[in-house]
C-alpha atoms as a PDB file:
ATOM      1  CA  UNK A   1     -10.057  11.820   1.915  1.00  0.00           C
ATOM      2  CA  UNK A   2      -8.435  10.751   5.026  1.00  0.00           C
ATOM      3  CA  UNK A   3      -4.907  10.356   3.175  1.00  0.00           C
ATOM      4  CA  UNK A   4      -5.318  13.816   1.286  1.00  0.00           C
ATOM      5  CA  UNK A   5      -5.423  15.247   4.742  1.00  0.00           C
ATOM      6  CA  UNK A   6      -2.301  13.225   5.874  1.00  0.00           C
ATOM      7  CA  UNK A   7      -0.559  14.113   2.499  1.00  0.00           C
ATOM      8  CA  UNK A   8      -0.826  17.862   2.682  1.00  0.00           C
ATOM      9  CA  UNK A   9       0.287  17.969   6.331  1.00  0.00           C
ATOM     10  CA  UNK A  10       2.995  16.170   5.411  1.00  0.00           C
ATOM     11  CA  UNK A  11       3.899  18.640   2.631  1.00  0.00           C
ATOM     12  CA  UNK A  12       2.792  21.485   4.328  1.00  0.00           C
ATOM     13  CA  UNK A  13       5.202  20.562   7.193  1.00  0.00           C
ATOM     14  CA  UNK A  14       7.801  19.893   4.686  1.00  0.00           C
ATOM     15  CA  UNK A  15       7.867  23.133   3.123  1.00  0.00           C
ATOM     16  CA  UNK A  16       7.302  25.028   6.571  1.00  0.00           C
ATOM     17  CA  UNK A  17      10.758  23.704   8.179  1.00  0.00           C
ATOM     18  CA  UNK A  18      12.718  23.842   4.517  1.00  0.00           C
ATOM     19  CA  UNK A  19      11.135  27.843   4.301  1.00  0.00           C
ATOM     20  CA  UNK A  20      12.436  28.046   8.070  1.00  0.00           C
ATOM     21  CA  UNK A  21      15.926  26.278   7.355  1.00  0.00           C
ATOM     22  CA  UNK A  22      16.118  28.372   3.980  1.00  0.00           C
ATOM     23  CA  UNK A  23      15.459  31.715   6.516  1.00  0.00           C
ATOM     24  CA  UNK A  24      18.585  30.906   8.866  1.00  0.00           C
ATOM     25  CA  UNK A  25      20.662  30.283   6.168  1.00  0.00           C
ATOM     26  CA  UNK A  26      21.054  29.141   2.840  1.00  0.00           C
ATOM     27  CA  UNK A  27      23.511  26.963   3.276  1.00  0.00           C
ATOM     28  CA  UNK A  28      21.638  25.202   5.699  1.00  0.00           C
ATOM     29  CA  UNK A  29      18.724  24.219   2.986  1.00  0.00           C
ATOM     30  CA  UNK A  30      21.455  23.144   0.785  1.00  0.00           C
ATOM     31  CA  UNK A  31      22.956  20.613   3.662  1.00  0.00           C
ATOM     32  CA  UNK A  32      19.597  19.720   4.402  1.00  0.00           C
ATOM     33  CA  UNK A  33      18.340  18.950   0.931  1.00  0.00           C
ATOM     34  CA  UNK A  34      21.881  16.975   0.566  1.00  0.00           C
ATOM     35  CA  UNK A  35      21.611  14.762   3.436  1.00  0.00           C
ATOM     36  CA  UNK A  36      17.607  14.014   2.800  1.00  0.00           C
ATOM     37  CA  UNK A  37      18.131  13.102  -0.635  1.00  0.00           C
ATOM     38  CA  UNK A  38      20.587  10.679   0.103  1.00  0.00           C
ATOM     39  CA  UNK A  39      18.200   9.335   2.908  1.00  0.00           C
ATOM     40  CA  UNK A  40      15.564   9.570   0.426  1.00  0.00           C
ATOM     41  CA  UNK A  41      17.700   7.633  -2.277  1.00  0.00           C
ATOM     42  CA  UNK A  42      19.359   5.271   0.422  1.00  0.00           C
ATOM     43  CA  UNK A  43      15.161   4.366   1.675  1.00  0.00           C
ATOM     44  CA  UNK A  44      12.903   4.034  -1.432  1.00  0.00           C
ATOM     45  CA  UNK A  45      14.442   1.221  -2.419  1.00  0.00           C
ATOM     46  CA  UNK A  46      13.858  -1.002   1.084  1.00  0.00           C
ATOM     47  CA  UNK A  47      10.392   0.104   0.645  1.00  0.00           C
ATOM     48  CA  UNK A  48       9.724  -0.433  -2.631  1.00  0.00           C
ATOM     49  CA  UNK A  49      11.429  -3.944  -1.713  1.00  0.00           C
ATOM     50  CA  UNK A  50       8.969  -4.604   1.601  1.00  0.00           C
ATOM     51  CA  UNK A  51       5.792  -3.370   0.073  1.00  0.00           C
ATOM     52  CA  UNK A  52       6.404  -5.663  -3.320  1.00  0.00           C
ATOM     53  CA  UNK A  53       7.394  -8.137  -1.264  1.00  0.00           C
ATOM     54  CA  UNK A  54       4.469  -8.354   0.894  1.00  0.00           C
ATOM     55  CA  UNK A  55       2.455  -8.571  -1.910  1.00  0.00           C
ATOM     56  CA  UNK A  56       3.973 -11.599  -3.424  1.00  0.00           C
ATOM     57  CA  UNK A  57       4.111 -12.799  -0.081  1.00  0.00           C
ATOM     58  CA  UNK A  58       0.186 -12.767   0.445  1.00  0.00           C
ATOM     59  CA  UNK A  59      -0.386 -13.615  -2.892  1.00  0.00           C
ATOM     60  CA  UNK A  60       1.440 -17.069  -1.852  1.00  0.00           C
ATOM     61  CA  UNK A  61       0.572 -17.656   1.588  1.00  0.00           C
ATOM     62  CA  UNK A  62      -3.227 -19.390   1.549  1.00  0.00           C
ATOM     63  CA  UNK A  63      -5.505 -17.127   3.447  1.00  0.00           C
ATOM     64  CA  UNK A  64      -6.581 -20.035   5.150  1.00  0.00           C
ATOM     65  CA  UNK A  65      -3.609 -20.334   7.353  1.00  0.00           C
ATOM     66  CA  UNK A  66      -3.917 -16.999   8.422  1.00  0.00           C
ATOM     67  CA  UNK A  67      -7.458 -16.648   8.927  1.00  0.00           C
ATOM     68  CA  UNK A  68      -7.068 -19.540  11.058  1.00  0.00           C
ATOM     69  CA  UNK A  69      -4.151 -18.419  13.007  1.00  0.00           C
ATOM     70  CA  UNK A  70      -5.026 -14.514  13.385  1.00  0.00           C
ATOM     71  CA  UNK A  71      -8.575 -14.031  11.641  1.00  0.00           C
ATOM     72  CA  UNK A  72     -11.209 -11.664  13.030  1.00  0.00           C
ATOM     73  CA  UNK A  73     -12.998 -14.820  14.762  1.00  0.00           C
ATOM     74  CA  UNK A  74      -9.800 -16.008  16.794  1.00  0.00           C
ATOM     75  CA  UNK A  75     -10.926 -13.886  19.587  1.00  0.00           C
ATOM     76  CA  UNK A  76      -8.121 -13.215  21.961  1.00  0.00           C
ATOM     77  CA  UNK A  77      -6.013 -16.435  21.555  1.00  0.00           C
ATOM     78  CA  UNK A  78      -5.388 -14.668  18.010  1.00  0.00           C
ATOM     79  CA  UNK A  79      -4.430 -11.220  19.879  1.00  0.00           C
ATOM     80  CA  UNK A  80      -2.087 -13.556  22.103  1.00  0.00           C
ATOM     81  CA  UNK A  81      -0.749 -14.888  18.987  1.00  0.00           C
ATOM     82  CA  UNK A  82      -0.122 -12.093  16.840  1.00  0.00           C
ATOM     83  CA  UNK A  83       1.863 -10.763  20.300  1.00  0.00           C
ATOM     84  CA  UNK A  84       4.239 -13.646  20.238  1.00  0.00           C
ATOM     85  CA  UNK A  85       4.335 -13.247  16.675  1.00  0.00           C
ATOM     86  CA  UNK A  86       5.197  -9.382  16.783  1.00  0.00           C
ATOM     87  CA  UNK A  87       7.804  -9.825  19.522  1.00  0.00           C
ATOM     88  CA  UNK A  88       9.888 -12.571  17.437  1.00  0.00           C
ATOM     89  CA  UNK A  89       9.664 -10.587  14.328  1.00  0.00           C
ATOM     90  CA  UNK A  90      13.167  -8.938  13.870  1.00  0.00           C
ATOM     91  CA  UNK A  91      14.004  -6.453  11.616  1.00  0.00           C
ATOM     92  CA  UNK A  92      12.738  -2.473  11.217  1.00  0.00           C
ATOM     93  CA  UNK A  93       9.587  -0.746  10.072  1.00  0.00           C
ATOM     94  CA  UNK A  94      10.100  -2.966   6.215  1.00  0.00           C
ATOM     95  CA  UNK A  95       9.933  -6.071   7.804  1.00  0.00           C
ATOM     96  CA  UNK A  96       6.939  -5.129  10.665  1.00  0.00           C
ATOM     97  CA  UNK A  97       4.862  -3.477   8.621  1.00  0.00           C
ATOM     98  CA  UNK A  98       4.935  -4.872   5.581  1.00  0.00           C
ATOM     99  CA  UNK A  99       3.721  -8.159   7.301  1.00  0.00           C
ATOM    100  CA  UNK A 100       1.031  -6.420   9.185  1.00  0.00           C
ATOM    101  CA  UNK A 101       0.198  -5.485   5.882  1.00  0.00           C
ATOM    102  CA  UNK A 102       0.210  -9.229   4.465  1.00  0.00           C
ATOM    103  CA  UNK A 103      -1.924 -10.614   7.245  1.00  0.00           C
ATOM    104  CA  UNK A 104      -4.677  -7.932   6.368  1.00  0.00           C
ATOM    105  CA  UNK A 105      -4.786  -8.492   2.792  1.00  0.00           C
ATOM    106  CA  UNK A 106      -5.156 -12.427   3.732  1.00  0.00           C
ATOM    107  CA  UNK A 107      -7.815 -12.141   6.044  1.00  0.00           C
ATOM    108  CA  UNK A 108      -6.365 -11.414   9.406  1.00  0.00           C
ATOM    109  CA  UNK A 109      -8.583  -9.300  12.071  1.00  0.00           C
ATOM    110  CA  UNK A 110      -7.807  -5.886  12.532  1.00  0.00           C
ATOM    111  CA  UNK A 111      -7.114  -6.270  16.725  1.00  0.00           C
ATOM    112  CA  UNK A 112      -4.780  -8.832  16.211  1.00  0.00           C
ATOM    113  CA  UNK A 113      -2.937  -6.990  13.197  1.00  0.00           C
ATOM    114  CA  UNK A 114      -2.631  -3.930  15.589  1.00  0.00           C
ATOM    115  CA  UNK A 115      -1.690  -6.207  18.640  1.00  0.00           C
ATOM    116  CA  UNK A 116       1.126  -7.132  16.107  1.00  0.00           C
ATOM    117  CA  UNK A 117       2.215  -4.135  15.313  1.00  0.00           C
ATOM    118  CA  UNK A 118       2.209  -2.599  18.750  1.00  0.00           C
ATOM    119  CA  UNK A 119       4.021  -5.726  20.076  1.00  0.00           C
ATOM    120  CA  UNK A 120       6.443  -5.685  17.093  1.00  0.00           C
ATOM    121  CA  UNK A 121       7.108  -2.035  18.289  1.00  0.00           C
ATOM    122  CA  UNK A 122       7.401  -2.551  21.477  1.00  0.00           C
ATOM    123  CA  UNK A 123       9.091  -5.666  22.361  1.00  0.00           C
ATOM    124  CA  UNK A 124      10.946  -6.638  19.283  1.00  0.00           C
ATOM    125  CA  UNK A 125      12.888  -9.742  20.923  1.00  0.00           C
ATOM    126  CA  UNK A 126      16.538  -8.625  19.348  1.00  0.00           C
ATOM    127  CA  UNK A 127      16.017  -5.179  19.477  1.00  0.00           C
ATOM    128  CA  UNK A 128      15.740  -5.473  22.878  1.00  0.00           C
ATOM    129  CA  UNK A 129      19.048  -8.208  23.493  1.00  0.00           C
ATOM    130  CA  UNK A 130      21.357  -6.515  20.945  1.00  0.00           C
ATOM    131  CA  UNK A 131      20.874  -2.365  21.510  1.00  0.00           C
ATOM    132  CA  UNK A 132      18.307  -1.691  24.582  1.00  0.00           C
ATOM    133  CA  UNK A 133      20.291  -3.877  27.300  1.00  0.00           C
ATOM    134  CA  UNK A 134      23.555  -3.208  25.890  1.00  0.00           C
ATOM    135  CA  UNK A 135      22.707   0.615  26.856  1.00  0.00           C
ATOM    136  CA  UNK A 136      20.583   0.701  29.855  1.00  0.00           C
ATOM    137  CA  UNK A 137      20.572  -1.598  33.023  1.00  0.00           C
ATOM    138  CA  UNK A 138      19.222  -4.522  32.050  1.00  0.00           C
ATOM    139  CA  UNK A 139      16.816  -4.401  35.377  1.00  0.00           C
ATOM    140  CA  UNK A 140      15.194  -0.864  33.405  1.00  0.00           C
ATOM    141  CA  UNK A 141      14.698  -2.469  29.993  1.00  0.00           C
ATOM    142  CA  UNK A 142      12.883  -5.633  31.880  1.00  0.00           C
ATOM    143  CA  UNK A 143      11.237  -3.160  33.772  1.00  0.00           C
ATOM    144  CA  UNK A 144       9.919  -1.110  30.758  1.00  0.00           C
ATOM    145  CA  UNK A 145       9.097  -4.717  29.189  1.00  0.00           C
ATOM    146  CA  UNK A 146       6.767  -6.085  31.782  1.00  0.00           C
ATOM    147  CA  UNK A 147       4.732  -2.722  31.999  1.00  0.00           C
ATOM    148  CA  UNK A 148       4.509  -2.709  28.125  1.00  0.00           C
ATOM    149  CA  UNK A 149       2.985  -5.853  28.327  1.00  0.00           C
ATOM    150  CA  UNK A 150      -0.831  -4.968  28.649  1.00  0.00           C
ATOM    151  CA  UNK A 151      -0.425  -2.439  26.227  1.00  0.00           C
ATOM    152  CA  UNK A 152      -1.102  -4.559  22.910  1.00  0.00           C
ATOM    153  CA  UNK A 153      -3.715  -5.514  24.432  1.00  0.00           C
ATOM    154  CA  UNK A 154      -4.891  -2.564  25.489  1.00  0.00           C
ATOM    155  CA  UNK A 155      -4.331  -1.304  21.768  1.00  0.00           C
ATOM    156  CA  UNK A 156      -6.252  -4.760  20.394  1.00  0.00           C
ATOM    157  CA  UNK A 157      -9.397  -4.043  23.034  1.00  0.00           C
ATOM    158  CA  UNK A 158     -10.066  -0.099  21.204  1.00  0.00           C
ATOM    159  CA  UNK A 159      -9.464  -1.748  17.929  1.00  0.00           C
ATOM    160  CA  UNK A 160     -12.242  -4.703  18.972  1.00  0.00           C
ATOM    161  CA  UNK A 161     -14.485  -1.925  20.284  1.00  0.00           C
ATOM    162  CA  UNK A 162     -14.200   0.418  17.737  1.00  0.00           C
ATOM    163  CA  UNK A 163     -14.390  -1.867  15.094  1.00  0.00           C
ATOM    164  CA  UNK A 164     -12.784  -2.255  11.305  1.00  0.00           C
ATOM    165  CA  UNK A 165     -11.275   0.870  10.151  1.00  0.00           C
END
């Protein structure tokens, strides 16, 4: 039901701005249309790629080694983990998700798959070397590092409270 709800927002919003681009000017739909289905073209494929991918990739990986590593009984040495884990993961929303999305269908707990995906958000190790400090002072982007810190955390705590989705 959930992901009904999420689908017709998402289509609802979709045909609200192309109706409001259409309304300025035609040609405007027709650049917009353009450039989205070469997006769209240009992304299915990586995503086709990650989410197939992930599943051969928890079909091989014994659910033992995760469970062990990150399952729901690790406590907080497997939030700590998963952390680590998301900061060192390079690579965009294929790569981070698509192994969140391995380590659940193997077992993992669902705080330390969200402290993995927050921290793979938030900290991604060459994301932050190769485009954050090469734009802003360096002293801002350790700045904004060190008070992102508790927010995995943070994010792992409501998903311990709140329980398994």
């Amino acid at each position: 039901m959930t992901t009904l709800i999420i689908d017709i927002l998402l289509w609802g919003s979709l045909i609200g701005v192309g109706f409001v681009a259409w309304r300025q000017d035609r040609t405007v739909l027709t650049v917009a249309l353009r450039n989205g289905g070469m997006d769209f073209i240009n992304v299915v494929p990586r995503i086709a790629l990650g989410v197939i991918g992930s599943g051969f990739i928890a079909a091989i990986i014994p659910s033992s080694i995760i469970v062990g590593g990150l399952g729901p009984d690790t406590g907080w040495l497997g939030v700590a983990m998963s952390v680590l884990a998301g900061a060192a993961t390079p690579g965009g929303p294929v790569v981070g998700f698509s192994i969140g999305a391995v380590a659940l269908k193997s077992g993992a707990g669902t705080p330390q798959v969200v402290a993995y995906v927050v921290a793979w958000a938030l900290f991604a190790f060459q994301r932050v070397i190769l485009w954050e400090i090469p734009f802003m002072p360096a002293r801002f982007v350790w700045f904004r590092c060190a008070v992102s810190v508790p927010v995995p955390f943070l994010a792992a705590a409501v998903a311990m409270i709140t329980g398994k989705p």
